[in-house]
Protein backbone atom coordinates (compact mmCIF):
# COMPACT_ATOMS: atom_id res chain seq x y z
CA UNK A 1 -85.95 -18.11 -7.39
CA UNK A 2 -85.24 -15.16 -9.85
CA UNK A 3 -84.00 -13.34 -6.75
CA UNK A 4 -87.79 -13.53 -4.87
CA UNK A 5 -88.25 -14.78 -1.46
CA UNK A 6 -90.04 -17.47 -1.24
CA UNK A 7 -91.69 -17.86 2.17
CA UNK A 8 -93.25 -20.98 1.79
CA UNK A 9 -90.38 -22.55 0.31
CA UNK A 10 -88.32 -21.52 3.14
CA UNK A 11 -90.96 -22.76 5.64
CA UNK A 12 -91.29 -26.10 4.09
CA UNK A 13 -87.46 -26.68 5.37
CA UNK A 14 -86.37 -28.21 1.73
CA UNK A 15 -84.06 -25.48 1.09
CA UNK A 16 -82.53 -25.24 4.57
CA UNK A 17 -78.94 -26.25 3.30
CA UNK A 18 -79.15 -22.49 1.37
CA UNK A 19 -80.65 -20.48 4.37
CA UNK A 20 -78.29 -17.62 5.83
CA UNK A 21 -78.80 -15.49 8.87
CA UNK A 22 -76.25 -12.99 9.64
CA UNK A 23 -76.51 -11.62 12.99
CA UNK A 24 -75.86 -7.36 13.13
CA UNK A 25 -76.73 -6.97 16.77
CA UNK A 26 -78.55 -7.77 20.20
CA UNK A 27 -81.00 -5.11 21.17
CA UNK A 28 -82.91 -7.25 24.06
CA UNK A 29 -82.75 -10.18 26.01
CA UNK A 30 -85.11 -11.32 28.47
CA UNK A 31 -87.08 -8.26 28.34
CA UNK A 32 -84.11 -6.02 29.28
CA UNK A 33 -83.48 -3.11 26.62
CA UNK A 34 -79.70 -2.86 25.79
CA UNK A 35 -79.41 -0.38 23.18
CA UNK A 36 -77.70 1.91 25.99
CA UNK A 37 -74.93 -0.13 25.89
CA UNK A 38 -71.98 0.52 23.43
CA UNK A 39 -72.02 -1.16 20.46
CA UNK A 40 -68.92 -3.06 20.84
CA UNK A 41 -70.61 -4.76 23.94
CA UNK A 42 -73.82 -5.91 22.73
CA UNK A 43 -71.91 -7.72 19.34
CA UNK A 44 -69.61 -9.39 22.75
CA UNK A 45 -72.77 -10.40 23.70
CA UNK A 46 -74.25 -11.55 20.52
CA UNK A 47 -71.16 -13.36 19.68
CA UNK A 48 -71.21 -15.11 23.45
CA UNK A 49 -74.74 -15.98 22.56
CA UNK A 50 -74.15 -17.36 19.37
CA UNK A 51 -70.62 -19.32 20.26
CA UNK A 52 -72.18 -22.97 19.67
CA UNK A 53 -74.56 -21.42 16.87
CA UNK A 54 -75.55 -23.97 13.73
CA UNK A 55 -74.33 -23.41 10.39
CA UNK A 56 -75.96 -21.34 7.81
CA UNK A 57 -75.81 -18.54 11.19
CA UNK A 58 -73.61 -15.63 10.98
CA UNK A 59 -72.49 -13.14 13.50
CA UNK A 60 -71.10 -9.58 12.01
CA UNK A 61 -68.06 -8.45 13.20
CA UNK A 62 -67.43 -5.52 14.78
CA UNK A 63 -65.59 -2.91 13.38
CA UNK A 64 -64.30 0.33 14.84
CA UNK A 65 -63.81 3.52 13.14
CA UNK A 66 -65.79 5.47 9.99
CA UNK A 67 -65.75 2.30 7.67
CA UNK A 68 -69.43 3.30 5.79
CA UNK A 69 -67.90 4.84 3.25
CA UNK A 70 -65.64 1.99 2.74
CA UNK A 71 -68.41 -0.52 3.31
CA UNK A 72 -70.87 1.51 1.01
């Protein structure tokens, strides 16, 4: 409400229907570090991951290039 997170709320499950996760990235799995790899392969492997993924989960898309600026 009024823009303030409300953990409880959110834990309670009542508002689940208004719950978004966006998904930027994939920095471990199983214990394994994969921040060596290239960006463009760990969002292949967060999207792979997240193929049969519930609603109210999104996965960024990767984008190549300088687009801050545009994005900012």
């Amino acid at each position: 409400m009024d823009g303030i997170s409300d953990f409880n709320a959110l834990h309670s499950r009542q508002y689940d229907h208004e719950v978004q996760l966006s998904a930027f990235d994939f920095l471990a799995m199983d214990g394994d570090d994969l921040r060596f790899l290239p960006l463009h392969l760990r969002k292949a492997n967060l999207q792979q991951l997240l193929a049969r993924r519930p609603d109210g989960i999104r996965v960024a898309p990767f984008e190549r290039g300088e687009i801050g600026p545009d994005l900012f």
